[in-house]
Every structure is written in C-alpha cells, then in structure tokens.
N, C-alpha and C. Protein backbone atom coordinates (compact mmCIF):
# COMPACT_ATOMS: atom_id res chain seq x y z
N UNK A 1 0.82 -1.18 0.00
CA UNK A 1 0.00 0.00 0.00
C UNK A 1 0.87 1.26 0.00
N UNK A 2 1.90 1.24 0.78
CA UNK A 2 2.69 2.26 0.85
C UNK A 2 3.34 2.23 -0.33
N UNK A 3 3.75 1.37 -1.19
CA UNK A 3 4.37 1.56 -2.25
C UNK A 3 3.57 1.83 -3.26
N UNK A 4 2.80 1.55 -3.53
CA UNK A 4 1.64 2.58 -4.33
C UNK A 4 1.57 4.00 -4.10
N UNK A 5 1.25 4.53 -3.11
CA UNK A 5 0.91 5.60 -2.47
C UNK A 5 2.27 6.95 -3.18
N UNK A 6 3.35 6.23 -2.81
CA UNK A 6 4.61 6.66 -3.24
C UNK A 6 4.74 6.94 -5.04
N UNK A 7 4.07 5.90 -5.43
CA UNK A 7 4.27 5.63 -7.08
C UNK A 7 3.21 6.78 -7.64
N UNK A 8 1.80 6.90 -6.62
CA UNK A 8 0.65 8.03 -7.84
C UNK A 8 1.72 9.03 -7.13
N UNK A 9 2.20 9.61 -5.86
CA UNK A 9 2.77 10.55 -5.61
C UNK A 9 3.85 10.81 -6.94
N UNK A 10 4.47 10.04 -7.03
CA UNK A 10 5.61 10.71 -8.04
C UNK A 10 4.96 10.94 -9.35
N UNK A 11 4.19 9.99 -9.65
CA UNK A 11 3.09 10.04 -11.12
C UNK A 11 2.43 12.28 -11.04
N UNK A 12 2.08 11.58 -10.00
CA UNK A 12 1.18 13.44 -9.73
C UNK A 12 2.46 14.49 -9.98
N UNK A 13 3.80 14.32 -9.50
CA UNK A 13 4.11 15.38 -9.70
C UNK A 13 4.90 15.55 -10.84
N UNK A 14 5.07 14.38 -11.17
CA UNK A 14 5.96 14.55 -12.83
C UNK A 14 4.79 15.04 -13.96
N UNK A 15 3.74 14.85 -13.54
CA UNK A 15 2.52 15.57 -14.08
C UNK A 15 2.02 16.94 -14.08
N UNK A 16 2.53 17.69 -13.04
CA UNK A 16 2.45 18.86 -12.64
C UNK A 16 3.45 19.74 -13.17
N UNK A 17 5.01 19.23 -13.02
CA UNK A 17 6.05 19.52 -13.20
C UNK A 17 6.26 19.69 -14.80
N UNK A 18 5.55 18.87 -15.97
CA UNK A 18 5.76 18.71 -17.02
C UNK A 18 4.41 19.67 -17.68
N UNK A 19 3.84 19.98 -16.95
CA UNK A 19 2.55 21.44 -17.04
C UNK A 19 3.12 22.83 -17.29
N UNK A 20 4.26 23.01 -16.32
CA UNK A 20 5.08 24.05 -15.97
C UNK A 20 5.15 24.67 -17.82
N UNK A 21 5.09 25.79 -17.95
CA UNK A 21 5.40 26.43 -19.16
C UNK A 21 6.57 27.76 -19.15
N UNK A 22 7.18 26.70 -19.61
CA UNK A 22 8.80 28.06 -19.81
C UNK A 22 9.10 28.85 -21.35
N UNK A 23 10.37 29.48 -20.89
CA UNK A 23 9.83 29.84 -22.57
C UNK A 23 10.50 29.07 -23.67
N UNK A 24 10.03 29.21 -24.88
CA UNK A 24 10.33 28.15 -25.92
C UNK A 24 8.76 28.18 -27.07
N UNK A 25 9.09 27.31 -27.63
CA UNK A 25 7.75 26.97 -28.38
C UNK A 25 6.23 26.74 -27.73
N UNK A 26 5.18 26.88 -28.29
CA UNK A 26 3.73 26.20 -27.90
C UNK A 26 2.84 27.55 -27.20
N UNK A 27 3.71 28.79 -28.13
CA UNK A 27 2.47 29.63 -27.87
C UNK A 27 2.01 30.15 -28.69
N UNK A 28 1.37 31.36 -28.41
CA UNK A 28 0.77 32.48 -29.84
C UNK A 28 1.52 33.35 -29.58
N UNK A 29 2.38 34.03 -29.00
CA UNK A 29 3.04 35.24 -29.43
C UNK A 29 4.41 35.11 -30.07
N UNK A 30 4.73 36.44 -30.46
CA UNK A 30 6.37 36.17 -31.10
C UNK A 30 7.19 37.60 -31.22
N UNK A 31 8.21 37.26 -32.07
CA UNK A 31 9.58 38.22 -31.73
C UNK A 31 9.66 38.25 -32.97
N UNK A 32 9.71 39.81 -33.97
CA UNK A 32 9.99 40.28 -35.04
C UNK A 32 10.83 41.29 -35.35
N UNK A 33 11.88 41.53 -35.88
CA UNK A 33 12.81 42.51 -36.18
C UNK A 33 13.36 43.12 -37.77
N UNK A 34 14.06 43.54 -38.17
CA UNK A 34 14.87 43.56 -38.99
C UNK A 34 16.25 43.16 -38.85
N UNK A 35 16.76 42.93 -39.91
CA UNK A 35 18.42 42.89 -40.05
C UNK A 35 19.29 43.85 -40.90
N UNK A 36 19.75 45.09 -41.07
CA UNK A 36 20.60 45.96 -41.72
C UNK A 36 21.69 46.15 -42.14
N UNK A 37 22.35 45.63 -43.07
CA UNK A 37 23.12 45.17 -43.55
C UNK A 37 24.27 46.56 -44.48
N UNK A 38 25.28 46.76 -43.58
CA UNK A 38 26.06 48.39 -43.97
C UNK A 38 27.36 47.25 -44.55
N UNK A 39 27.95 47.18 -45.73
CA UNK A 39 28.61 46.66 -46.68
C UNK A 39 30.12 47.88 -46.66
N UNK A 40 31.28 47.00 -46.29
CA UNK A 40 32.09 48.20 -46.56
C UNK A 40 33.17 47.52 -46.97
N UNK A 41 34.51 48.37 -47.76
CA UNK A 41 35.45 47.66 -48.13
C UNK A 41 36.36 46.88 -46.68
N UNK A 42 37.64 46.17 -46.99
CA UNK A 42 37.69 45.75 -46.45
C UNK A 42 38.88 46.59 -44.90
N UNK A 43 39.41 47.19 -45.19
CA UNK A 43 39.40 48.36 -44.27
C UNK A 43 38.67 48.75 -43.40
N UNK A 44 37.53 48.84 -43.64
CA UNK A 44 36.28 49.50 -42.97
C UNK A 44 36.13 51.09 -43.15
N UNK A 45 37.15 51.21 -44.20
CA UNK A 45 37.19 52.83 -44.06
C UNK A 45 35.88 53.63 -45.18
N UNK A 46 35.64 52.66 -46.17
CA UNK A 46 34.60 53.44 -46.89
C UNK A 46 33.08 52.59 -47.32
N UNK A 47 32.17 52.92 -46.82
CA UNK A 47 31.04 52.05 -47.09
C UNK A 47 30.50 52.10 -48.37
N UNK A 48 30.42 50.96 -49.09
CA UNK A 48 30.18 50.51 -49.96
C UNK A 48 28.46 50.57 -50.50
N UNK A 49 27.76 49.85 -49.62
CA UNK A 49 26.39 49.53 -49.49
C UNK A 49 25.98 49.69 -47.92
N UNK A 50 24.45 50.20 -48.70
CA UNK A 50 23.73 49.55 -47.27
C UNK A 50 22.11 49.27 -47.61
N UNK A 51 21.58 48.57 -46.94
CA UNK A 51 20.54 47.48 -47.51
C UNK A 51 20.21 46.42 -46.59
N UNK A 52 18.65 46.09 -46.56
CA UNK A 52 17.97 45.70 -45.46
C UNK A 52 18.29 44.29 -46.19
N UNK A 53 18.72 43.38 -44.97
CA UNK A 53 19.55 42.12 -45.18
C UNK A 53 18.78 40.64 -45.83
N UNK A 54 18.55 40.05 -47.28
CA UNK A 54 17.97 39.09 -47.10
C UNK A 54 19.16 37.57 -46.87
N UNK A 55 18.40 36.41 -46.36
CA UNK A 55 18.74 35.18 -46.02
C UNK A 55 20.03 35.44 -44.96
N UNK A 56 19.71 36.38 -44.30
CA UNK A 56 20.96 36.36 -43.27
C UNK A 56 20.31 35.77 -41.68
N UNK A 57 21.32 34.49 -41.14
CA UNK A 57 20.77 33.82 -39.66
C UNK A 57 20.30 34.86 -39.05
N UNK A 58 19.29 34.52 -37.87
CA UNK A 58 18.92 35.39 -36.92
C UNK A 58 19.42 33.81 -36.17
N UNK A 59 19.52 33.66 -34.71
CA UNK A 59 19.28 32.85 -33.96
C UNK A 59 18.32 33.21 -32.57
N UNK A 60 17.48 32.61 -32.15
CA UNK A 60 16.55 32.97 -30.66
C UNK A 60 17.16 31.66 -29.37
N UNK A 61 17.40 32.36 -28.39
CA UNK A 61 18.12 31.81 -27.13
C UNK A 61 16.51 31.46 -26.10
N UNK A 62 16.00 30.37 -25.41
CA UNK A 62 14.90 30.77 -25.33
C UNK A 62 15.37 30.69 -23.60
N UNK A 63 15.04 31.51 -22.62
CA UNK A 63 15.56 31.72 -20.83
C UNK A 63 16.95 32.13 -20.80
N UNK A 64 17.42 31.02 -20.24
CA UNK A 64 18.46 31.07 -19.47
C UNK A 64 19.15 29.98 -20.20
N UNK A 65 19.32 29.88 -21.37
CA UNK A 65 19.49 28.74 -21.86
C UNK A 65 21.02 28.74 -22.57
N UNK A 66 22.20 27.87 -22.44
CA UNK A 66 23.74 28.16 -22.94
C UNK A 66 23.56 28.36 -24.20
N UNK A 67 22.89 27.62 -25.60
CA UNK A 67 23.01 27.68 -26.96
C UNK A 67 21.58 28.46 -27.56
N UNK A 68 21.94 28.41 -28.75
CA UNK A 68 20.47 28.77 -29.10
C UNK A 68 19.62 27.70 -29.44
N UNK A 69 18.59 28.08 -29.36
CA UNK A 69 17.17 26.91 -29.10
C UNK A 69 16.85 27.11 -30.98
N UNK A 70 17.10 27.69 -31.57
CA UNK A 70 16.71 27.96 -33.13
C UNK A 70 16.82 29.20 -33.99
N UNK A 71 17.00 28.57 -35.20
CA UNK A 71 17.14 29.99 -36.10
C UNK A 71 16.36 29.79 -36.93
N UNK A 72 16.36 30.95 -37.98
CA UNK A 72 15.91 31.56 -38.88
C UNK A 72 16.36 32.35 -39.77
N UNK A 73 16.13 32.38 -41.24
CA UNK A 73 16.67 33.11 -42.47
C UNK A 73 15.77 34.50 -42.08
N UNK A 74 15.96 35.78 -42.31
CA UNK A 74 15.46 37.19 -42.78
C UNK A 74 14.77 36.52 -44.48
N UNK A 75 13.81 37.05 -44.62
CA UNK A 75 13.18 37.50 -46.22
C UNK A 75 13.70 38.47 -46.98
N UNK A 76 12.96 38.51 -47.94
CA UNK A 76 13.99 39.10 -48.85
C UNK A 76 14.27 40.56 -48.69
N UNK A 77 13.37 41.10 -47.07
CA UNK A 77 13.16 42.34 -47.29
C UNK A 77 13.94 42.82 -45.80
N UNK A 78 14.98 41.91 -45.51
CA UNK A 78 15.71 41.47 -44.26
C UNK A 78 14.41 41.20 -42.65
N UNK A 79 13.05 40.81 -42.86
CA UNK A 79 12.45 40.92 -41.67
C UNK A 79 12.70 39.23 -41.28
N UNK A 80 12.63 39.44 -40.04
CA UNK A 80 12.43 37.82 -39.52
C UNK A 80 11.64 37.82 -38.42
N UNK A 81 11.12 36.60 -38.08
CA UNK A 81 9.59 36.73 -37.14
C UNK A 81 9.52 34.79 -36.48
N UNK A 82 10.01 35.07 -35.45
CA UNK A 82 9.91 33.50 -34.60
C UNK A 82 8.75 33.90 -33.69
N UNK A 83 7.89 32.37 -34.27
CA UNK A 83 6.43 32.97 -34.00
C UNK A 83 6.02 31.83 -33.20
N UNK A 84 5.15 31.42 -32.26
CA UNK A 84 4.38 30.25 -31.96
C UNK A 84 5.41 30.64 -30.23
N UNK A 85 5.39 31.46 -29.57
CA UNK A 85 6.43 31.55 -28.34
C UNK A 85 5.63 32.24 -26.89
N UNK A 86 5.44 31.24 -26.27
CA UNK A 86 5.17 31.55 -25.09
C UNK A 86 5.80 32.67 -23.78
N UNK A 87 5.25 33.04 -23.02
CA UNK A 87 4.94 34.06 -22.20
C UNK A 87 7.10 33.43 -21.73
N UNK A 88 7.80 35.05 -21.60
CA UNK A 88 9.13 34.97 -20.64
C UNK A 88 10.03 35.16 -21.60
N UNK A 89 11.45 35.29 -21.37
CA UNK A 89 12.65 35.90 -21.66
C UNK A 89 13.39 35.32 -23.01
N UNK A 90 13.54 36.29 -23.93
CA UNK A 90 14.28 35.56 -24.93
C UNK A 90 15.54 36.37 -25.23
N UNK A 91 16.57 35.83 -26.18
CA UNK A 91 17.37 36.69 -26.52
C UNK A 91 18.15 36.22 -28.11
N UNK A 92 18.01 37.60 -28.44
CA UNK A 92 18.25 36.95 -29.83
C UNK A 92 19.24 37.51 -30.50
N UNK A 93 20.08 36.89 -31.94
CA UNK A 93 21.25 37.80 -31.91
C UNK A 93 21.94 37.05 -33.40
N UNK A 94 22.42 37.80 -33.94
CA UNK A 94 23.21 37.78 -35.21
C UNK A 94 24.70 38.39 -35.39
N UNK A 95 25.36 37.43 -36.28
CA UNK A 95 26.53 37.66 -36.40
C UNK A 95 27.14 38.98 -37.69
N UNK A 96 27.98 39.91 -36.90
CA UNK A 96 28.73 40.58 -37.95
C UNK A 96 30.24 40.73 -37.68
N UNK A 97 30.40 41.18 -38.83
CA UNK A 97 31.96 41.06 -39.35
C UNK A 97 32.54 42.08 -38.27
N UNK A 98 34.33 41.44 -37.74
CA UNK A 98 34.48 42.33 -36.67
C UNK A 98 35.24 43.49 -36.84
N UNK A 99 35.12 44.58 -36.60
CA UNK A 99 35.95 45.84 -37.44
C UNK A 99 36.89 46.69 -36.65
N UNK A 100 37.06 45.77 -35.24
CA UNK A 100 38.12 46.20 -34.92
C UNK A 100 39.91 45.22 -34.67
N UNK A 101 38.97 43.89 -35.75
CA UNK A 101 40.28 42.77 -35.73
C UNK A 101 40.87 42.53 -34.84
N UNK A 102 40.25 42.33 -33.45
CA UNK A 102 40.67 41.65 -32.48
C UNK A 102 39.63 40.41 -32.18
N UNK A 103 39.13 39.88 -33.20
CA UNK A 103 38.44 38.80 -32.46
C UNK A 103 39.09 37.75 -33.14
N UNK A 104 39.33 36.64 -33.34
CA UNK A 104 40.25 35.70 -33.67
C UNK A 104 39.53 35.31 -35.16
N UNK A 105 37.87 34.77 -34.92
CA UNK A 105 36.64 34.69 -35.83
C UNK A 105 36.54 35.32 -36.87
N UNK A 106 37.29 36.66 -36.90
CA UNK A 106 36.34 38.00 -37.55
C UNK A 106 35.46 38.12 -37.45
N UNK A 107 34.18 37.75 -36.72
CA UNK A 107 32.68 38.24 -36.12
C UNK A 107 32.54 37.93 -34.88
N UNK A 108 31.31 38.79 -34.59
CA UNK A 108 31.07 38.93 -33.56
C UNK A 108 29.22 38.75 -33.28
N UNK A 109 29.02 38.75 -32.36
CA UNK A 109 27.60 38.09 -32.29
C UNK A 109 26.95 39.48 -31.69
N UNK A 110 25.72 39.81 -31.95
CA UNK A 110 24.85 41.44 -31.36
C UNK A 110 23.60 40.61 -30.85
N UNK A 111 23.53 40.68 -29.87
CA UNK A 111 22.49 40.41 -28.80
C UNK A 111 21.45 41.76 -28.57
N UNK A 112 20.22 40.86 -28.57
CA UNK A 112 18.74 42.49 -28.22
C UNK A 112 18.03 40.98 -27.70
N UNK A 113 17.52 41.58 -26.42
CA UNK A 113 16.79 41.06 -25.48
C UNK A 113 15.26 41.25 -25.95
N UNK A 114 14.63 40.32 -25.42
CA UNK A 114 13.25 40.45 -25.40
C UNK A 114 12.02 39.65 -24.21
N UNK A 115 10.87 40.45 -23.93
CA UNK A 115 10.49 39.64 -22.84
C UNK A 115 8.76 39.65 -23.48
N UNK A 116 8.55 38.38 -23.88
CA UNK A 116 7.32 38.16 -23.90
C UNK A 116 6.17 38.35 -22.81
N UNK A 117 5.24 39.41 -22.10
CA UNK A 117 4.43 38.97 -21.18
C UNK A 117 2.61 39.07 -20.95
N UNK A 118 2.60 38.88 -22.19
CA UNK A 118 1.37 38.75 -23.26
C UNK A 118 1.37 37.25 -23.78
N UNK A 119 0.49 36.19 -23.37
CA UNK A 119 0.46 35.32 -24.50
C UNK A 119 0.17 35.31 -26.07
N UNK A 120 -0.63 36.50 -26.09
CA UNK A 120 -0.98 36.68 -27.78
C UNK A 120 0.34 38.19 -28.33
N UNK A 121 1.09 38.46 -27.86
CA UNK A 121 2.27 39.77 -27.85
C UNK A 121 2.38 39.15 -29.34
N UNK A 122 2.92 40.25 -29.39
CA UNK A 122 3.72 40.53 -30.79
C UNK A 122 4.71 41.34 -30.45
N UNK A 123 6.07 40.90 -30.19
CA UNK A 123 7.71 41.80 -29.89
C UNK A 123 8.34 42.31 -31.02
N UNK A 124 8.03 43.59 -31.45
CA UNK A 124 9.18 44.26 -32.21
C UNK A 124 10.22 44.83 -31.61
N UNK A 125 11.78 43.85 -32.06
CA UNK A 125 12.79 44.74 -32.16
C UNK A 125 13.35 45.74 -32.74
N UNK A 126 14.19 46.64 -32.16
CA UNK A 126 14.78 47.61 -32.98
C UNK A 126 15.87 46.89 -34.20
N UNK A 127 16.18 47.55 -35.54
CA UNK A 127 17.00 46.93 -36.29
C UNK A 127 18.36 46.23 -36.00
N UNK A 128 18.64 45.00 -36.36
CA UNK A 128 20.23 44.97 -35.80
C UNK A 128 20.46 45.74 -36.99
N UNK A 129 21.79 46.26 -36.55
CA UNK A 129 22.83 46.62 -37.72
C UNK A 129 24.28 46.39 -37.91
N UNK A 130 24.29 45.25 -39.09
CA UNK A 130 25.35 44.37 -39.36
C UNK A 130 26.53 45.20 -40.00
N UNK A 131 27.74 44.34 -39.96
CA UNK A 131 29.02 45.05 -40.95
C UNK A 131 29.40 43.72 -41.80
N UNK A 132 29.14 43.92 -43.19
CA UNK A 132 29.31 42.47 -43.98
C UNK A 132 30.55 42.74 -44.70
C-alpha cells in the first residue's frame, strides 16, 4: 500500500512539473525585427552599401538557456519573425563582421533582449545593424 501511495505521488508530480510552461515553443506570441546590412570595403574605411539584409541567420536563445534553441533566415526584405512563443525571456542575436580585428573569428555576435508577457504579444525589435 505504501508503495503505491509513493508511485501516484511521483506520477502526480511529474505531471504537474511537465505542465510548468517556460519559454520556448507552444504559444501564440512572437519576436519580429529587422536585419541591416552596412557593406564596406575591407578596411572598414569606406562604405560601400547599405541594404535591409535578405537570407541572413537570426538565432533565438529561449531563458536562461547556454546555446540557441533555433534559427531563422530574414526575407527578402531582411524581416524575420519567430512565432508560436510563449509568455518569458528571450534573446536573440546575429553575427557581424568584426571591425576592430581583435576577435580571432572576424565576427562577432549582437544580442537584443526580449520579454514576452502577453500570451498573444507581438515583440518588435529595434534593427540589428550588421558590418558584412
């Protein structure tokens, strides 16, 4: 009897526990931005182009989380939009070229925070703005 008792106990709370909604996928709101794309020689001394970025990564970090949880291409008109995201903290971020040649990579990653606390939200970011 006692070992039953023990077994719905753990049943109940791995049930409860797996209810819990963090952030990530399985909602209705989402995170939309641009990507801006400033083109310069390779110096950095004279800009070449500039132009709203298509098929360039975005990646979304979803909490507290070490990697990113998923990406996404920009359209052709550089917008990108990770959609279906439940209520709490995201962070999202794209890579540009580094222009002061101290990074080993040559890029560098631009992080813009975002906090869902609307289930139906719609998050506009401000533009990143890349160096390609």
């Amino acid at each position: 009897m006692k070992n039953k008792l023990i077994i719905v106990i753990t049943l109940i709370t791995l049930i409860i526990s797996s209810c819990s909604k963090e952030e990530g996928e399985g909602g209705r709101a989402s995170i939309t931005g641009k990507v801006y794309a400033k083109n310069y020689n390779a110096s950095f001394t004279q800009l070449l182009s500039e132009y709203y970025a298509p098929e360039e990564e975005v990646y979304i970090i979803y909490g507290d989380n070490q990697f990113y949880d998923d990406k996404i291409k920009t359209d052709p008109n550089g917008v990108f939009e990770f959609k279906h995201l439940r209520k709490g903290n995201y962070t999202i971020f794209v890579y540009s070229k580094d222009t002061t040649f101290t990074i080993a990579s040559g890029v560098e990653a631009l992080y813009k925070s975002a906090e869902i606390t609307n289930k139906e939200e719609i998050v506009e970011l401000p533009d990143f703005e890349i160096i390609k």
